[in-house]
PDB file of N, CA and C in Angstrom:
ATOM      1  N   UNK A   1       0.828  -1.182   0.000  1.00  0.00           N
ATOM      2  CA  UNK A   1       0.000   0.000   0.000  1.00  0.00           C
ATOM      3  C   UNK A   1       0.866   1.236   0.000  1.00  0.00           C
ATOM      4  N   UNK A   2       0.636   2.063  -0.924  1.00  0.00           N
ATOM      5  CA  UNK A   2       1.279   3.255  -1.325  1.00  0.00           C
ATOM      6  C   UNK A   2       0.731   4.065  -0.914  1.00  0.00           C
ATOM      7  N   UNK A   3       0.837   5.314  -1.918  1.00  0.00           N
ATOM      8  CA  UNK A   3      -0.021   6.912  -1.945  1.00  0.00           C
ATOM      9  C   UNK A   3      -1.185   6.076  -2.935  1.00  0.00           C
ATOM     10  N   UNK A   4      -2.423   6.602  -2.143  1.00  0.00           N
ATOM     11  CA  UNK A   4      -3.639   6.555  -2.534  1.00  0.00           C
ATOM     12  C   UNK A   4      -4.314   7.914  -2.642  1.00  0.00           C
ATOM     13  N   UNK A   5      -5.389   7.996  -3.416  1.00  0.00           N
ATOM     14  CA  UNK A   5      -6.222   9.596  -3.540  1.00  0.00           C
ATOM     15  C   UNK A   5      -7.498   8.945  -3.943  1.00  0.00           C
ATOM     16  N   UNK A   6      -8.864  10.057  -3.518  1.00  0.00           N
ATOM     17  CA  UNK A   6      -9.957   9.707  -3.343  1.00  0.00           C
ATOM     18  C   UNK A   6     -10.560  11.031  -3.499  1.00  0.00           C
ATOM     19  N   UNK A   7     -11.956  10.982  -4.220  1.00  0.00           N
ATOM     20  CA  UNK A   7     -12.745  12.694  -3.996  1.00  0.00           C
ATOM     21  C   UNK A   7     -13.621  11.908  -3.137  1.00  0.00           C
ATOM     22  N   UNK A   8     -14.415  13.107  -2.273  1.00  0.00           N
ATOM     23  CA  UNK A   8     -15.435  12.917  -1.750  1.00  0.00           C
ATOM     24  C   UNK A   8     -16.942  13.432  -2.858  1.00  0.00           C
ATOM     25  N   UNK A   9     -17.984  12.383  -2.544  1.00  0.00           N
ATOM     26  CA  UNK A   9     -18.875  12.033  -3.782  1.00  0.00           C
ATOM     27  C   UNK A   9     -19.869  13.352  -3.646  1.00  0.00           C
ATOM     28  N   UNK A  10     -20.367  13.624  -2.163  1.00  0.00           N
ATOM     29  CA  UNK A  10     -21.604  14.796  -2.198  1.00  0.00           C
ATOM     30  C   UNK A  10     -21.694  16.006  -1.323  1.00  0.00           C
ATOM     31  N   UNK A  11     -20.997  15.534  -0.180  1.00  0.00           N
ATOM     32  CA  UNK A  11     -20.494  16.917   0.587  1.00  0.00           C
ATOM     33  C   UNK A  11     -20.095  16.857   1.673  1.00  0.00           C
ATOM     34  N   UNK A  12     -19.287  17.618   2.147  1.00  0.00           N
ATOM     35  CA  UNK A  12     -18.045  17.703   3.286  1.00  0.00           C
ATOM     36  C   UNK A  12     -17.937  16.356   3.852  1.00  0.00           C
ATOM     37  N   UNK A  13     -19.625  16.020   4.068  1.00  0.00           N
ATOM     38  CA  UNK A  13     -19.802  15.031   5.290  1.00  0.00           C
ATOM     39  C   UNK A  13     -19.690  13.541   4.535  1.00  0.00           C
ATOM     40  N   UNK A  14     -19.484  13.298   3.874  1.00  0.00           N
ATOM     41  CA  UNK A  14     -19.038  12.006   3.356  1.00  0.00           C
ATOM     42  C   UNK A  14     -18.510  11.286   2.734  1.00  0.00           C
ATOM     43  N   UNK A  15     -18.593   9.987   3.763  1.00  0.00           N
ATOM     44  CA  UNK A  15     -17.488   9.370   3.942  1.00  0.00           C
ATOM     45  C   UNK A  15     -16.794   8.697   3.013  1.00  0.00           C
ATOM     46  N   UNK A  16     -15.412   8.337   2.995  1.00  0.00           N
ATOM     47  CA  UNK A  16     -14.638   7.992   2.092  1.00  0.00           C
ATOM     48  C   UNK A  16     -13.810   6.931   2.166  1.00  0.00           C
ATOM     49  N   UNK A  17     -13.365   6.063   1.020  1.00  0.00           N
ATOM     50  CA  UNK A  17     -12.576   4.975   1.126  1.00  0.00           C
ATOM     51  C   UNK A  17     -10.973   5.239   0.906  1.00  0.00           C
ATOM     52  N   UNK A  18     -10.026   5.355   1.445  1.00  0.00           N
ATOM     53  CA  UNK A  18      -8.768   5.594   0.982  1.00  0.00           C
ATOM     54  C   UNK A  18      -7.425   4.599   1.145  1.00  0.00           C
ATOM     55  N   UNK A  19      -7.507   3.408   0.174  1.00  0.00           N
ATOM     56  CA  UNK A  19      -6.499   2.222   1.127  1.00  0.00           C
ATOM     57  C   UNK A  19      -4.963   2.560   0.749  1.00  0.00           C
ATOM     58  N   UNK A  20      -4.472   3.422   1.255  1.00  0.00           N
ATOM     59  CA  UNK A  20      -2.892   3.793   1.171  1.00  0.00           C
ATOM     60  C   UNK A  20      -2.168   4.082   2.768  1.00  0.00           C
ATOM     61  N   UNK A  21      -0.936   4.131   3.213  1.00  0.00           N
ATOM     62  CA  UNK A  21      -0.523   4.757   3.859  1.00  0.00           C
ATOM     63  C   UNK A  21      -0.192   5.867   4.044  1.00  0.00           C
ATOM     64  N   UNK A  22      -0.262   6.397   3.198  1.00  0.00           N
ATOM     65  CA  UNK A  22      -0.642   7.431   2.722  1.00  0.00           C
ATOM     66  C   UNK A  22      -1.577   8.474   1.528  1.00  0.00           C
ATOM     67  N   UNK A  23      -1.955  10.013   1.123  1.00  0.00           N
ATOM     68  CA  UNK A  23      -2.969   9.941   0.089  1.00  0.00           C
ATOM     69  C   UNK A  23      -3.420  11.316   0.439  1.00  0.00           C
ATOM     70  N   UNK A  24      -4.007  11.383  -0.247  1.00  0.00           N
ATOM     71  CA  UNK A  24      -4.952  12.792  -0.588  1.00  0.00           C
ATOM     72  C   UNK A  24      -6.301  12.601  -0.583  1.00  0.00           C
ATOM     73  N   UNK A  25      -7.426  13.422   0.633  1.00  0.00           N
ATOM     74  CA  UNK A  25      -8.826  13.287   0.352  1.00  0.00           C
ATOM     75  C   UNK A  25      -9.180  14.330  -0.237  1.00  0.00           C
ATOM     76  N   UNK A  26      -9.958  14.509  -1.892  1.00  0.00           N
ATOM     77  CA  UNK A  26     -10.167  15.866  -1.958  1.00  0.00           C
ATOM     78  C   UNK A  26     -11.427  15.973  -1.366  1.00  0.00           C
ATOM     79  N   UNK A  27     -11.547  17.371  -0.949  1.00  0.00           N
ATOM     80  CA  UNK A  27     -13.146  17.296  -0.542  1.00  0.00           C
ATOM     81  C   UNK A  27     -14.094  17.911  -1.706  1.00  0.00           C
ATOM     82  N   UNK A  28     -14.995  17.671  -1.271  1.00  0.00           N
ATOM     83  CA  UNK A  28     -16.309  17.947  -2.831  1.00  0.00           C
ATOM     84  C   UNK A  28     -16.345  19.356  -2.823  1.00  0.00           C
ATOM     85  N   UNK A  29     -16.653  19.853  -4.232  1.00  0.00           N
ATOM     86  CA  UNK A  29     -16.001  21.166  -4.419  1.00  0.00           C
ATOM     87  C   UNK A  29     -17.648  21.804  -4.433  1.00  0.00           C
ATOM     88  N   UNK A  30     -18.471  21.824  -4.062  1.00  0.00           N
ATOM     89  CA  UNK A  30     -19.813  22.333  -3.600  1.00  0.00           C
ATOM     90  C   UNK A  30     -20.351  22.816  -2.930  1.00  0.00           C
ATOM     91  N   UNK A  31     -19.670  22.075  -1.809  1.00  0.00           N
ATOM     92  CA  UNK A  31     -20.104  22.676   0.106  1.00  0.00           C
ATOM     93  C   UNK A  31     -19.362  23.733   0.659  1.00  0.00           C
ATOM     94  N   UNK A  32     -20.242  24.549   2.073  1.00  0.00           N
ATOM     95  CA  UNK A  32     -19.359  25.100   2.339  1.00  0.00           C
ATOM     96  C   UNK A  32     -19.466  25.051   3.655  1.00  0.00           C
ATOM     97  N   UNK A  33     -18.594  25.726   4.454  1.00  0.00           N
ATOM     98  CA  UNK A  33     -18.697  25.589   5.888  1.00  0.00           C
ATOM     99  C   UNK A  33     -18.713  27.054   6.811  1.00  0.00           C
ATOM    100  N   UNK A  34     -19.880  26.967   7.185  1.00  0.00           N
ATOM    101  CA  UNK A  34     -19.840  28.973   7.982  1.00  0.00           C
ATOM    102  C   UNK A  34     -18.732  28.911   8.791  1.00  0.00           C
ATOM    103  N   UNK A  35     -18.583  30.209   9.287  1.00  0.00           N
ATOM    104  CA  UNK A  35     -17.568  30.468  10.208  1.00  0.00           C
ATOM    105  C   UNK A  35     -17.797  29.792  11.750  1.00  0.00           C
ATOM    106  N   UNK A  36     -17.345  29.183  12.075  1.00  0.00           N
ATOM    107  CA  UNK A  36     -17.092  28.629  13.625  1.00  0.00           C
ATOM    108  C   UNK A  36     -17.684  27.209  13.491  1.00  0.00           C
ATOM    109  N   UNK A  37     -18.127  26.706  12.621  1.00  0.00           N
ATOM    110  CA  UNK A  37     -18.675  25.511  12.224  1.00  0.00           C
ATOM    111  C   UNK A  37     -17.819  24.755  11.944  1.00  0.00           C
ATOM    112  N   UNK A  38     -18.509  23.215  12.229  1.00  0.00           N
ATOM    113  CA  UNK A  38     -17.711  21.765  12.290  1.00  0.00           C
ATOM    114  C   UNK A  38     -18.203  20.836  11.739  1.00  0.00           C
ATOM    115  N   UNK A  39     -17.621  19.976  11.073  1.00  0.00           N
ATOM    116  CA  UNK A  39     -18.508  18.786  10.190  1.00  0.00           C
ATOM    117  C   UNK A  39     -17.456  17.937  10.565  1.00  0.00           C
ATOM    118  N   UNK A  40     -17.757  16.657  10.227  1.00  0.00           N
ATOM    119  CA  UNK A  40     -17.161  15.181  10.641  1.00  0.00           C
ATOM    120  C   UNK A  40     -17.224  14.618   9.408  1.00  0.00           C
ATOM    121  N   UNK A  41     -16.810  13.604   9.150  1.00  0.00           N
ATOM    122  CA  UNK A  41     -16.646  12.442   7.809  1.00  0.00           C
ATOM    123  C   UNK A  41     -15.603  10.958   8.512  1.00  0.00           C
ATOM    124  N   UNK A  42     -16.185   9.532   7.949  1.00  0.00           N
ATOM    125  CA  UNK A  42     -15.795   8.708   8.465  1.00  0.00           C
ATOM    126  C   UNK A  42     -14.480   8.733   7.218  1.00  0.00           C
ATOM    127  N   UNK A  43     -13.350   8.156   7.666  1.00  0.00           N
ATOM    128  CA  UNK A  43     -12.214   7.832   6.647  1.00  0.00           C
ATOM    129  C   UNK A  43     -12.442   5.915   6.703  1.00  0.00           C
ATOM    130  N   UNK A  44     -12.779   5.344   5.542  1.00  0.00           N
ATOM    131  CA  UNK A  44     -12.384   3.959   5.251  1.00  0.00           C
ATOM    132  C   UNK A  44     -11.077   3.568   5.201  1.00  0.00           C
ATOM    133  N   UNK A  45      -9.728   2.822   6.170  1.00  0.00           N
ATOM    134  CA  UNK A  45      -8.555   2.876   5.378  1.00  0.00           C
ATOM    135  C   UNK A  45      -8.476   1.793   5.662  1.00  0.00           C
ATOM    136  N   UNK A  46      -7.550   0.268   5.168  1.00  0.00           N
ATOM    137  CA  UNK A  46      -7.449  -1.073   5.491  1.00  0.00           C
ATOM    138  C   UNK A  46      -5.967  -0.853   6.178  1.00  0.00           C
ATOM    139  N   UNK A  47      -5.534   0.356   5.913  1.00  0.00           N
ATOM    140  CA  UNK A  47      -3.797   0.029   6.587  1.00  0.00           C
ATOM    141  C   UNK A  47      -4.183   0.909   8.044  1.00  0.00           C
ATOM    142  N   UNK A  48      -5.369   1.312   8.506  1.00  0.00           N
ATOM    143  CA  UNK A  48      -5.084   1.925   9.885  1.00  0.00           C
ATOM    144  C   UNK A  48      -5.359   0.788  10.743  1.00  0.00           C
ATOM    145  N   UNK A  49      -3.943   0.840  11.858  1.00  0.00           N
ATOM    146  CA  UNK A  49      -4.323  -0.103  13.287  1.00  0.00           C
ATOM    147  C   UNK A  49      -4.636   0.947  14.055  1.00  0.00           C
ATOM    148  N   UNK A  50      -5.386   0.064  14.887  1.00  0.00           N
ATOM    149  CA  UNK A  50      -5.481   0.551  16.491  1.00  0.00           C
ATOM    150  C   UNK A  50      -4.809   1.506  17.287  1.00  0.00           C
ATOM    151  N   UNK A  51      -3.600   1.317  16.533  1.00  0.00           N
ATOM    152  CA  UNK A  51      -2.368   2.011  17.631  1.00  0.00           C
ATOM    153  C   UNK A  51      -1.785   2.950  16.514  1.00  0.00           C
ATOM    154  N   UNK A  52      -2.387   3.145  15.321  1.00  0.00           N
ATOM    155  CA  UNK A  52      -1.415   4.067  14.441  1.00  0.00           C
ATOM    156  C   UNK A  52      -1.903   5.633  14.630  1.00  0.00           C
ATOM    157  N   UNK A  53      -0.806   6.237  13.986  1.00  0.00           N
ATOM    158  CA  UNK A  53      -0.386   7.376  14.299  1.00  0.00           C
ATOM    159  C   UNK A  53      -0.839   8.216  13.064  1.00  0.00           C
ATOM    160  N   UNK A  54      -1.847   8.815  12.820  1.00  0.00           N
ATOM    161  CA  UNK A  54      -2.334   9.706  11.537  1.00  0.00           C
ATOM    162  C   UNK A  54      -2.164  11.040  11.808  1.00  0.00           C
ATOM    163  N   UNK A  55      -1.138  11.132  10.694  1.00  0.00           N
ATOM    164  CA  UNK A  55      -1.136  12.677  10.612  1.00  0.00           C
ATOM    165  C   UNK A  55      -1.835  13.600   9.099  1.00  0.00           C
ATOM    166  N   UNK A  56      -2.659  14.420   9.702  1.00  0.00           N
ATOM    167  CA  UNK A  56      -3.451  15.564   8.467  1.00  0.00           C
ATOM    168  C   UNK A  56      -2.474  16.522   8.340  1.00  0.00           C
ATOM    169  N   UNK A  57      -2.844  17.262   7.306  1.00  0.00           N
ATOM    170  CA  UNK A  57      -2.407  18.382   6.614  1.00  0.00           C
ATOM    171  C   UNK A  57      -3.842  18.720   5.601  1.00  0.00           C
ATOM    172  N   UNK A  58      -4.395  20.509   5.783  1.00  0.00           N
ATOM    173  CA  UNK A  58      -4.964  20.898   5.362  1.00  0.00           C
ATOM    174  C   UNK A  58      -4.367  21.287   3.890  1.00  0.00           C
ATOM    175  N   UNK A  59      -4.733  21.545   2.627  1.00  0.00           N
ATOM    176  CA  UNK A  59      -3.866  22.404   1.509  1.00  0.00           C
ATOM    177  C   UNK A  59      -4.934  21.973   0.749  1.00  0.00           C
ATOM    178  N   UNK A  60      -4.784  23.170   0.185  1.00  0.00           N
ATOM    179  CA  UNK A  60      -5.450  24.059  -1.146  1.00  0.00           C
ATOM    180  C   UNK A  60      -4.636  25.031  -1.802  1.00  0.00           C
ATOM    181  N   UNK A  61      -5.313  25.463  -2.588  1.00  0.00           N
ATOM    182  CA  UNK A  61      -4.575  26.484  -3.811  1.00  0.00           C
ATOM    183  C   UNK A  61      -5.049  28.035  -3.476  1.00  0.00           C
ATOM    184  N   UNK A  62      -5.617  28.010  -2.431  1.00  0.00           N
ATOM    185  CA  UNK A  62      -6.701  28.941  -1.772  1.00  0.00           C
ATOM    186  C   UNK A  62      -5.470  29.985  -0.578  1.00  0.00           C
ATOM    187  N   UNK A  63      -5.389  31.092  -0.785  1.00  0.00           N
ATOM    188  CA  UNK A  63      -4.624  31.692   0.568  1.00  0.00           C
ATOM    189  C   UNK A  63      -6.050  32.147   1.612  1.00  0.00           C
ATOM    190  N   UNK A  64      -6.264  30.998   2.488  1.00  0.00           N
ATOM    191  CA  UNK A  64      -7.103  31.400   3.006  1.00  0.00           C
ATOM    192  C   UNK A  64      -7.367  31.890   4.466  1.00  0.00           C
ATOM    193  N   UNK A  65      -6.038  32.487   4.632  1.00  0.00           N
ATOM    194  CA  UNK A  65      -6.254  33.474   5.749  1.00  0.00           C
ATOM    195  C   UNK A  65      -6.367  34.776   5.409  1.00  0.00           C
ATOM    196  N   UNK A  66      -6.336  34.681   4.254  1.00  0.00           N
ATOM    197  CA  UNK A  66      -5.822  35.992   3.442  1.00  0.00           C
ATOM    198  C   UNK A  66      -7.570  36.862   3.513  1.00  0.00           C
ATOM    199  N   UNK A  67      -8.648  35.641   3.720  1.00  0.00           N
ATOM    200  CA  UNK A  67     -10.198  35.642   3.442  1.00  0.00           C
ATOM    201  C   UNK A  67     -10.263  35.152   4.473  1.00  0.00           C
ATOM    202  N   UNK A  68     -10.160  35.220   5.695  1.00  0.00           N
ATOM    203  CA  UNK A  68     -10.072  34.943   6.942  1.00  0.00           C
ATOM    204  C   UNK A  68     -11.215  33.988   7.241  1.00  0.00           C
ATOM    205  N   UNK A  69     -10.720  32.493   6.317  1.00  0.00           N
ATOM    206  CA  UNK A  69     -11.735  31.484   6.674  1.00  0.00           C
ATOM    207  C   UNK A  69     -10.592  30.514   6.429  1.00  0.00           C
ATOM    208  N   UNK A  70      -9.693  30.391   7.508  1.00  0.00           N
ATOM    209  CA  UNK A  70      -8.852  29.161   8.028  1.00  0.00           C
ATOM    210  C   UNK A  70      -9.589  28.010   8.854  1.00  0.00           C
ATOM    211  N   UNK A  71      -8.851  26.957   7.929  1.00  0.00           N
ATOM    212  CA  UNK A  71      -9.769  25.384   8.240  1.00  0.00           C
ATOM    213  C   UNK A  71      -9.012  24.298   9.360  1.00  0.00           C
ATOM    214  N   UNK A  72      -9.152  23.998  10.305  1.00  0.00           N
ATOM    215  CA  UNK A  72      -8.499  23.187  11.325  1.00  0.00           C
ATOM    216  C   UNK A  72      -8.996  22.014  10.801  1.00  0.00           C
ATOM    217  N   UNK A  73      -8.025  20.521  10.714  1.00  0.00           N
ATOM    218  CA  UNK A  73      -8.190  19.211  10.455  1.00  0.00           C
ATOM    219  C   UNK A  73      -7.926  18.317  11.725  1.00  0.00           C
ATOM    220  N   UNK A  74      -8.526  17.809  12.643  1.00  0.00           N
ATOM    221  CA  UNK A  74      -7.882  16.302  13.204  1.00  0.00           C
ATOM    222  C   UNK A  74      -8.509  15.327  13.101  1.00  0.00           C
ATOM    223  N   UNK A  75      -8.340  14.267  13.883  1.00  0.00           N
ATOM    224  CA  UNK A  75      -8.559  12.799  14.021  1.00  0.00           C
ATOM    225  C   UNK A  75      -9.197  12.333  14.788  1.00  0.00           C
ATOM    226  N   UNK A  76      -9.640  11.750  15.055  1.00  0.00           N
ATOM    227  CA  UNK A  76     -10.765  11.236  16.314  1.00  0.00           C
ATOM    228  C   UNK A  76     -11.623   9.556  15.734  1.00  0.00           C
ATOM    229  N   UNK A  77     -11.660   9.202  16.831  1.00  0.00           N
ATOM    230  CA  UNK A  77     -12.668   7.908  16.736  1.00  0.00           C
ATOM    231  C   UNK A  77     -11.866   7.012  15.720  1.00  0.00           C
ATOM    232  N   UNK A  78     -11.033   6.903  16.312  1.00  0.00           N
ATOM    233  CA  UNK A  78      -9.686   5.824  15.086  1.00  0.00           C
ATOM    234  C   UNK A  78      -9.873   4.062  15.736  1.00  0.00           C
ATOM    235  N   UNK A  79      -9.779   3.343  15.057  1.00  0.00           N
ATOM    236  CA  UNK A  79     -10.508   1.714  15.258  1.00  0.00           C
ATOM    237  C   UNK A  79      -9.701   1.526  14.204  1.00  0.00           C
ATOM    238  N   UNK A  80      -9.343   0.002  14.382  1.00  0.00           N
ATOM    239  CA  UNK A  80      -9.264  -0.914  13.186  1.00  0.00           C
ATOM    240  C   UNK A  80      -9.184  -0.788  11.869  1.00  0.00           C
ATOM    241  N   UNK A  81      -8.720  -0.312  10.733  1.00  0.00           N
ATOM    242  CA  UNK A  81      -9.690   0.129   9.380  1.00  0.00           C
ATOM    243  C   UNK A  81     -10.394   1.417   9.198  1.00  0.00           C
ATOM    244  N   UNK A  82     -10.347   2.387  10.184  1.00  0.00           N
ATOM    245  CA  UNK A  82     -11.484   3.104  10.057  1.00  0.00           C
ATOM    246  C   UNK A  82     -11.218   4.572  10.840  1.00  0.00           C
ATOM    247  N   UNK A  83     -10.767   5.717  10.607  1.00  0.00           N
ATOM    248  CA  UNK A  83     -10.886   6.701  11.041  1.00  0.00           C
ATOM    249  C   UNK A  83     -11.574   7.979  11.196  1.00  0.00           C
ATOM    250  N   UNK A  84     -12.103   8.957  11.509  1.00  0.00           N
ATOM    251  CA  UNK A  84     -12.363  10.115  11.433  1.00  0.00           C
ATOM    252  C   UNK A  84     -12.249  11.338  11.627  1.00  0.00           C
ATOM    253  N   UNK A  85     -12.374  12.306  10.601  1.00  0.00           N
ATOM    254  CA  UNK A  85     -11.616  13.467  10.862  1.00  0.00           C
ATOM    255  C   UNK A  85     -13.038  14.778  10.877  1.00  0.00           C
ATOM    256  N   UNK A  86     -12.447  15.718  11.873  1.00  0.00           N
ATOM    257  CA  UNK A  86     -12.967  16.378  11.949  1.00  0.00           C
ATOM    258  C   UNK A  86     -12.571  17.437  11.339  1.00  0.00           C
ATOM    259  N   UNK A  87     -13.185  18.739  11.121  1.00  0.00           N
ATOM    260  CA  UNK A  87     -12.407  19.596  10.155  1.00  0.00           C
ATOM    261  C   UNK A  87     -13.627  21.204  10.661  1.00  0.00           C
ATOM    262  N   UNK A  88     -12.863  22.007  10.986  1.00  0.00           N
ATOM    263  CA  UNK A  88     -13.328  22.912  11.819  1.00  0.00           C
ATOM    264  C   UNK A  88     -13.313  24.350  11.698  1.00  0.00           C
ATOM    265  N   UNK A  89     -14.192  25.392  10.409  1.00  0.00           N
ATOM    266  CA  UNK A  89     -13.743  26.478  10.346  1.00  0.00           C
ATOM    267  C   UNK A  89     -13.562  27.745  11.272  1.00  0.00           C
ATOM    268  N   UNK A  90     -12.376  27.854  11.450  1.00  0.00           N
ATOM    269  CA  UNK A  90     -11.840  28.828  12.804  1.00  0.00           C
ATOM    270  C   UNK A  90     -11.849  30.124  12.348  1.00  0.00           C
ATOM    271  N   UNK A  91     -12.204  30.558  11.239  1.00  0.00           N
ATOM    272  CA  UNK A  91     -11.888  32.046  10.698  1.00  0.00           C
ATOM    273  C   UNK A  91     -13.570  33.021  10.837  1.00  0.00           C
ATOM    274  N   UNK A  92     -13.595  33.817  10.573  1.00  0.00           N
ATOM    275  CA  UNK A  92     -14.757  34.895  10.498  1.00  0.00           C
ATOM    276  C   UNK A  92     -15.935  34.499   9.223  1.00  0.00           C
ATOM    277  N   UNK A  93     -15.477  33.848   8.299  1.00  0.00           N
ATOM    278  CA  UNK A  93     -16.030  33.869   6.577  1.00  0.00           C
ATOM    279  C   UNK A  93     -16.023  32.557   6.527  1.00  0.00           C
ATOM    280  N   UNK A  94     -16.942  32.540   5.771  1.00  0.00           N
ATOM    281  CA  UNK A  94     -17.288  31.231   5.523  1.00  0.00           C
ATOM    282  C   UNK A  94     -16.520  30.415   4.345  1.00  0.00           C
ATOM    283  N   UNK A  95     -16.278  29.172   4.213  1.00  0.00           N
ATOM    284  CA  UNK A  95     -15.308  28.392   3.750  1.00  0.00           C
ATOM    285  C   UNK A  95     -15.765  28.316   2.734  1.00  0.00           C
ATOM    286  N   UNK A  96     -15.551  28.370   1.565  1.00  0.00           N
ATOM    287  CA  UNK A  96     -16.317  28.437  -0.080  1.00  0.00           C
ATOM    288  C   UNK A  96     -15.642  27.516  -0.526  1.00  0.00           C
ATOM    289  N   UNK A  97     -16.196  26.375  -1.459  1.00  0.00           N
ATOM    290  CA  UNK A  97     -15.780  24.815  -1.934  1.00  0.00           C
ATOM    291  C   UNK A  97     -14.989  25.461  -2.967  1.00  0.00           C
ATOM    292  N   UNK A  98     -14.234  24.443  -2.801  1.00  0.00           N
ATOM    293  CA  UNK A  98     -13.014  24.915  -4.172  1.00  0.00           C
ATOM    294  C   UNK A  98     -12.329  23.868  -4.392  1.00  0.00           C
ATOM    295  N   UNK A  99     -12.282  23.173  -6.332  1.00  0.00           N
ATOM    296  CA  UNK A  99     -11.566  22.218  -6.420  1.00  0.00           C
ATOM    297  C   UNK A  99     -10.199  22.079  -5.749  1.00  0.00           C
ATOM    298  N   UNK A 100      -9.625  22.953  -5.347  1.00  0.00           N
ATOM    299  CA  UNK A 100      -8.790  22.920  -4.493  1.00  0.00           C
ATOM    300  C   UNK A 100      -8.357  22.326  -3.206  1.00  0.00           C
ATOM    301  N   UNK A 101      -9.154  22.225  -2.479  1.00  0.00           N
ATOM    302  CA  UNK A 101      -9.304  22.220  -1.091  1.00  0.00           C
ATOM    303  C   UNK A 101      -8.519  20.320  -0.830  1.00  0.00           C
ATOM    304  N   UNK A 102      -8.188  19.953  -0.147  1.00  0.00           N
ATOM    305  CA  UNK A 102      -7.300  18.915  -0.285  1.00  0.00           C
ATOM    306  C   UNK A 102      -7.469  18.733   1.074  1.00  0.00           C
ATOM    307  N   UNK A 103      -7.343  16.922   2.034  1.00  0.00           N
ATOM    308  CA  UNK A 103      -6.568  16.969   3.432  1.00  0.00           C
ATOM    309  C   UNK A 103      -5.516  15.505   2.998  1.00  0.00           C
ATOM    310  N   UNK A 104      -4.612  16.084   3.061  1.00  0.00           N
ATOM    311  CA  UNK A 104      -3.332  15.155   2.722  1.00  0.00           C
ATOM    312  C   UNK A 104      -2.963  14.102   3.823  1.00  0.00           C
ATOM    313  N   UNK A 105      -2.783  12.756   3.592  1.00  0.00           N
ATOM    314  CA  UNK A 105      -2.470  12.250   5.358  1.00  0.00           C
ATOM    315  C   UNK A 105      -1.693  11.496   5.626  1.00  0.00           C
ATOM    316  N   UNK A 106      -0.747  10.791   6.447  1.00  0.00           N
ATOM    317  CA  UNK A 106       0.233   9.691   6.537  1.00  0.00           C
ATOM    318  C   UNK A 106       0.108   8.996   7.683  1.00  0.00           C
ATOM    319  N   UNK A 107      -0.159   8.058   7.534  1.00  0.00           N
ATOM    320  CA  UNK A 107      -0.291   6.671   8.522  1.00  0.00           C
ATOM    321  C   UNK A 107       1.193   6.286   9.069  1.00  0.00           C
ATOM    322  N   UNK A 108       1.856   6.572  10.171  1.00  0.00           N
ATOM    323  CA  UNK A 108       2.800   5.948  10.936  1.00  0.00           C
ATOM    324  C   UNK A 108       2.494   4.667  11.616  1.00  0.00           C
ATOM    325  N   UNK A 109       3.257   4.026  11.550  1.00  0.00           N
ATOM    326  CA  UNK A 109       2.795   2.411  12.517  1.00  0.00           C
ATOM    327  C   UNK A 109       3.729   2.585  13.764  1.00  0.00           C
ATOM    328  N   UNK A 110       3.052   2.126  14.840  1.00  0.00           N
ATOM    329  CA  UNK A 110       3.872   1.976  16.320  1.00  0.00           C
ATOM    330  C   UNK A 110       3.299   0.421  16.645  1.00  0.00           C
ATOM    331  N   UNK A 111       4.171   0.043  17.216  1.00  0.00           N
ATOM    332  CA  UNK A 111       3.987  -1.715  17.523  1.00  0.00           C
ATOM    333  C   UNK A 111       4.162  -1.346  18.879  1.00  0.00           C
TER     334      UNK A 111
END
């Protein structure tokens, strides 16, 4: 299992299959997210354990502090196969969909 990439099919909130150790989720370029608002999405992955270590990265093509609608990404509710990320707009303006918008991620293993 390599770099994998995946779009999301209808909006922010759903969920996606991504079997890499790493990969790119794009998110659906439609939705948007108001200011101080939070949405969730389940991640499908076959290489996450129990005990692994996922790291996000937000990126887009977007300077978007510049439009003071900066996007926070983490992790939560991680199992077997199966993670979720939360994703959290912290800025004043609301988050406008843009083929752009990307959360990049890498699976570390700890035994």
């Amino acid at each position: 299992m390599g770099y994998a990439t995946v779009t999301q099919a209808t909006s922010f909130a759903t969920a996606v299959t991504v079997n890499g150790v790493a990969g790119a989720i794009t998110l659906e370029s439609t939705s948007t997210l108001a200011a101080g608002a939070r949405i969730t999405f389940l991640v499908n992955n076959s290489a996450v354990r129990r005990n692994s270590i996922i790291i996000l990265q937000f990126d887009t093509n977007l300077d978007l502090f510049e439009q003071d609608a900066p996007l926070v990404v983490s992790v939560y509710g991680k199992t077997a196969g199966t993670f979720r990320i939360a994703m959290k707009n912290v800025g004043a303006e609301t988050l406008l969909a843009s083929a752009g918008h990307q959360i990049l991620f890498s699976i570390l293993f700890v035994d």
